[in-house]
Protein backbone atom coordinates (compact mmCIF):
# COMPACT_ATOMS: atom_id res chain seq x y z
CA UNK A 1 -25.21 15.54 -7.16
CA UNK A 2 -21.80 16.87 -7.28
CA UNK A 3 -20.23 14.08 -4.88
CA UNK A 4 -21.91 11.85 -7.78
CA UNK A 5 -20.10 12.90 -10.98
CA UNK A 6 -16.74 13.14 -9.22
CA UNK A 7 -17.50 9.50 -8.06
CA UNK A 8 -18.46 8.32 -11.29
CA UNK A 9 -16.11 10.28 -13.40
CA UNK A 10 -13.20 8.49 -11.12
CA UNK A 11 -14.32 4.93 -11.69
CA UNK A 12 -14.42 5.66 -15.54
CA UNK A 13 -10.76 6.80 -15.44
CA UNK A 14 -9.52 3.89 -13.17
CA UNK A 15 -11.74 1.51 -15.39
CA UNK A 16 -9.87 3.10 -18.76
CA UNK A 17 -7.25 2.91 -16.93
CA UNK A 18 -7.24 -0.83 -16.30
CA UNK A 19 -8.06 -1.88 -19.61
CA UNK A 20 -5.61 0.28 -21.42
CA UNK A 21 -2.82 -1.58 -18.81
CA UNK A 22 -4.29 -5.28 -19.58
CA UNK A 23 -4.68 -4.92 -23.28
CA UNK A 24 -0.83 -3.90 -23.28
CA UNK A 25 -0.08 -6.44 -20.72
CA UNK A 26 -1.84 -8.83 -23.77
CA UNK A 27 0.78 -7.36 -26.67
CA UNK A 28 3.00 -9.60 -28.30
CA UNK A 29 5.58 -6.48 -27.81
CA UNK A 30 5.38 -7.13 -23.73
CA UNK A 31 5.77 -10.80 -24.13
CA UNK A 32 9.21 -9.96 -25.96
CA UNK A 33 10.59 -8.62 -23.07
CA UNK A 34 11.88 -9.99 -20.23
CA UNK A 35 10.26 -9.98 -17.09
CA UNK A 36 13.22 -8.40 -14.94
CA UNK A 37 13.86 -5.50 -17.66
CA UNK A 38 9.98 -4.67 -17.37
CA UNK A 39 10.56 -5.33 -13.10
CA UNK A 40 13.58 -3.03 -13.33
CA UNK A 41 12.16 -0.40 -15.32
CA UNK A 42 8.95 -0.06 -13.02
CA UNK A 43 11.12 0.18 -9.84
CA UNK A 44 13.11 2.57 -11.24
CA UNK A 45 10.24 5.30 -12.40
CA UNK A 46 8.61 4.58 -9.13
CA UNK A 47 11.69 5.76 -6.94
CA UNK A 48 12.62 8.30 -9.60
CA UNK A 49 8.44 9.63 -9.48
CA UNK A 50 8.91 9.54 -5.41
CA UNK A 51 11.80 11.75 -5.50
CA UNK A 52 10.69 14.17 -7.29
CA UNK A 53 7.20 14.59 -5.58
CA UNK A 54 9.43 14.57 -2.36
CA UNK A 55 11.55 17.53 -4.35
CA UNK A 56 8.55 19.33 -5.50
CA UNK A 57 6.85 19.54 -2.12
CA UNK A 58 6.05 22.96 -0.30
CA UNK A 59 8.56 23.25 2.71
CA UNK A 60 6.57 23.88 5.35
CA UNK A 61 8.75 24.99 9.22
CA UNK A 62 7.88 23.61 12.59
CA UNK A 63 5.41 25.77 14.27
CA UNK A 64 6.79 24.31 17.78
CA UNK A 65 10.89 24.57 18.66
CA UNK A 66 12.41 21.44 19.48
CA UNK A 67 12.43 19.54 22.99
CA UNK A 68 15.57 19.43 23.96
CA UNK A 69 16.62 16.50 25.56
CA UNK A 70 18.87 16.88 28.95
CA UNK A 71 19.99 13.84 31.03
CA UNK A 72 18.61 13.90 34.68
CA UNK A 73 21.31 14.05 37.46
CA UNK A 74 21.44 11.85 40.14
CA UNK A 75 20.01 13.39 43.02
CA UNK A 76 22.34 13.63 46.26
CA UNK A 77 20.59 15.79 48.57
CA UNK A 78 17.61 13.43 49.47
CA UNK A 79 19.91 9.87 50.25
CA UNK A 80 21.88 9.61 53.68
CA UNK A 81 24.45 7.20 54.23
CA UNK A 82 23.14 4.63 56.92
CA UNK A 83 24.34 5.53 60.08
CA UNK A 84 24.44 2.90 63.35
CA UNK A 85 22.92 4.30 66.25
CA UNK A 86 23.60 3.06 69.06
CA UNK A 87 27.47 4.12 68.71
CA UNK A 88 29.24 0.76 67.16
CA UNK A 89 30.71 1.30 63.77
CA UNK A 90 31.29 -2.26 63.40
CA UNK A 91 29.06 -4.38 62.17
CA UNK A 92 29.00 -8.46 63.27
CA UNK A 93 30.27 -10.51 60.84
């Protein structure tokens, strides 16, 4: 029963929502406006509402340290140089 109310008290607030945004988007006020100033102004709450949830946020530390990274070195010990034997060091051209 609980799962119900929350359900249906979110659809009421989207659907108040949605009419309070297309009666205004229906106001002689709106249609004054430009379309790029009302573009512009949009963009520029959503990046300014991003940045501060992104400054508000809990900082929260690695639990794990790092990997660090370390470049593999070629490996001498297991290649031998070809060696000719049956005691010619010159090979036919």
């Amino acid at each position: 029963m609980n799962n119900t109310n929350k359900l249906l008290s979110v659809i009421l607030a989207a659907g108040t929502a949605g009419v309070a945004a297309f009666a205004l988007a229906n106001s002689a006020a709106v249609a004054a406006l430009p379309a790029d100033v009302i573009l512009g102004a949009g963009a520029t709450l959503a990046i300014l509402g991003f940045a501060a949830y992104d400054y508000s946020r809990r900082y929260l530390p690695l639990a794990l340290p790092g990997r660090k990274l370390r470049p593999k070195l070629p490996l001498t010990a297991g290649s031998r140089p070809a060696t000719c034997t049956s005691g010619n060091d010159r090979l036919a051209a």
